[in-house]
Protein backbone atom coordinates (compact mmCIF):
# COMPACT_ATOMS: atom_id res chain seq x y z
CA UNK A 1 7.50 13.05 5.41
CA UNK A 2 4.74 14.97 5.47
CA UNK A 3 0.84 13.72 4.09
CA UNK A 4 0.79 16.38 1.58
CA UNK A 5 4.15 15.07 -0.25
CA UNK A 6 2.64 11.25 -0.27
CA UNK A 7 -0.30 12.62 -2.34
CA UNK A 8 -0.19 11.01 -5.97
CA UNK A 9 2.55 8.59 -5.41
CA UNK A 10 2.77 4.99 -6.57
CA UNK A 11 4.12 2.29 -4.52
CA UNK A 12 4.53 -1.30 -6.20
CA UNK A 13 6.52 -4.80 -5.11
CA UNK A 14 5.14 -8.42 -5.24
CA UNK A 15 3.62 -9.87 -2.17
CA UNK A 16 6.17 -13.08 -1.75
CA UNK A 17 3.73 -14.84 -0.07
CA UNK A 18 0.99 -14.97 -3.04
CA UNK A 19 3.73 -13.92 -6.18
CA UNK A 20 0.92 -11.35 -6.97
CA UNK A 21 1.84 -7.77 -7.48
CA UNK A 22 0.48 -4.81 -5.36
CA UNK A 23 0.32 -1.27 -6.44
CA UNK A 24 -0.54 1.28 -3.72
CA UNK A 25 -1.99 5.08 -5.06
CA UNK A 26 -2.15 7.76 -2.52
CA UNK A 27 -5.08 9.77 -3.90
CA UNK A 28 -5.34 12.24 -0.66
CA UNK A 29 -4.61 12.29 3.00
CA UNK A 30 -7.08 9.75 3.83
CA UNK A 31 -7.71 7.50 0.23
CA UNK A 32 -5.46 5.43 -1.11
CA UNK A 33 -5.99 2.77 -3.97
CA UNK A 34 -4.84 -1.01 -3.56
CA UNK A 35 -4.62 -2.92 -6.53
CA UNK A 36 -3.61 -6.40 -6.83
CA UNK A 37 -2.45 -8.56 -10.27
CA UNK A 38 -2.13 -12.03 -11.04
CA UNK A 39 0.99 -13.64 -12.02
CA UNK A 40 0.16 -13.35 -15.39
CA UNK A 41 -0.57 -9.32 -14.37
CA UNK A 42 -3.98 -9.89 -14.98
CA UNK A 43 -6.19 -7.64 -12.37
CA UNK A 44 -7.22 -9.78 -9.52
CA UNK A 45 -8.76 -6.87 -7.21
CA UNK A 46 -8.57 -3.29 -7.15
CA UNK A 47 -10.17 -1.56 -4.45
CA UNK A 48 -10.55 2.13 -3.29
CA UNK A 49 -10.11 2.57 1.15
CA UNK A 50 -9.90 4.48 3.26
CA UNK A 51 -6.63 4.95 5.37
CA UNK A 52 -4.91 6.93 8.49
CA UNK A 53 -1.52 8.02 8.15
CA UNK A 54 0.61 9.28 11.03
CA UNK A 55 3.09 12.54 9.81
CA UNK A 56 5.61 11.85 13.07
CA UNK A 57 5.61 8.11 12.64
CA UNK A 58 5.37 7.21 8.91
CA UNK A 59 3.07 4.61 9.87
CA UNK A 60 -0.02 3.96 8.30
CA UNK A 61 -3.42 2.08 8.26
CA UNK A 62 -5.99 1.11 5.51
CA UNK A 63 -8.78 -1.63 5.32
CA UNK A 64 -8.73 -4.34 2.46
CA UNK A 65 -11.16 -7.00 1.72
CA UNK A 66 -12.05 -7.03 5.43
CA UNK A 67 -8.56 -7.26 6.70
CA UNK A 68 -6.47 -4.30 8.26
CA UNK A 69 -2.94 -3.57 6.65
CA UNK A 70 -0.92 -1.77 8.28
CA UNK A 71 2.84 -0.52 7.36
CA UNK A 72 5.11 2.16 7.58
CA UNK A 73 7.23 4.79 5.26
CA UNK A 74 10.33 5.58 5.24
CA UNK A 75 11.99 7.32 2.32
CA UNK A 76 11.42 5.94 -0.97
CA UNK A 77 10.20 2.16 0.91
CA UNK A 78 7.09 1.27 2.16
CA UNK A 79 6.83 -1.65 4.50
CA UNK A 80 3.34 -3.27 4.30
CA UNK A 81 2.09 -5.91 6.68
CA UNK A 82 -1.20 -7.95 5.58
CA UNK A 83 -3.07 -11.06 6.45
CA UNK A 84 -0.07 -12.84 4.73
CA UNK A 85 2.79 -11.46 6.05
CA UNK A 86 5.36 -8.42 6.12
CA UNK A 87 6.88 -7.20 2.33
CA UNK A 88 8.20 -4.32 1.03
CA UNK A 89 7.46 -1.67 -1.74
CA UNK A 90 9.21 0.40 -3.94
CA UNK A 91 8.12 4.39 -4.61
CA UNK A 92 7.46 4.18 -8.30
């Protein structure tokens, strides 16, 4: 998949580990937008980083409240591994 056809989409799933739900927005080839609800889908965090994503690989890279997650794409699933563990998105 190539870094132009990620730009725009929406990835969401709930982190089993917390039971909060995570929305991932690639704005462009190097921004993406994390945003995290409550249970209750109140927002808990929403924040704006920076990322490096690798065309040949599907594997990808972003910083979040200090902590590196990392994860990789393939087809309409993204695989997401953060300070709490490894779950998976959906392409929205």
């Amino acid at each position: 998949m190539k870094t132009f056809r990620l730009i725009e989409t929406v990835w969401v799933g709930t982190n089993p580990y917390t039971g909060y739900k995570v929305k991932v927005n690639i704005k462009n080839g190097s921004k993406c937008i994390v945003t995290v609800y409550t249970r209750k889908s109140n927002l808990y965090n929403q924040k704006e980083c920076n990322c490096l994503y690798c065309d040949t690989t599907g594997t990808f890279s972003c910083e979040y409240n200090n902590h590196t997650i990392t994860g990789k794409i393939e087809g309409n699933t993204m695989t997401l591994t953060d300070e709490y563990g490894t779950y998976t998105l959906t392409k929205k």
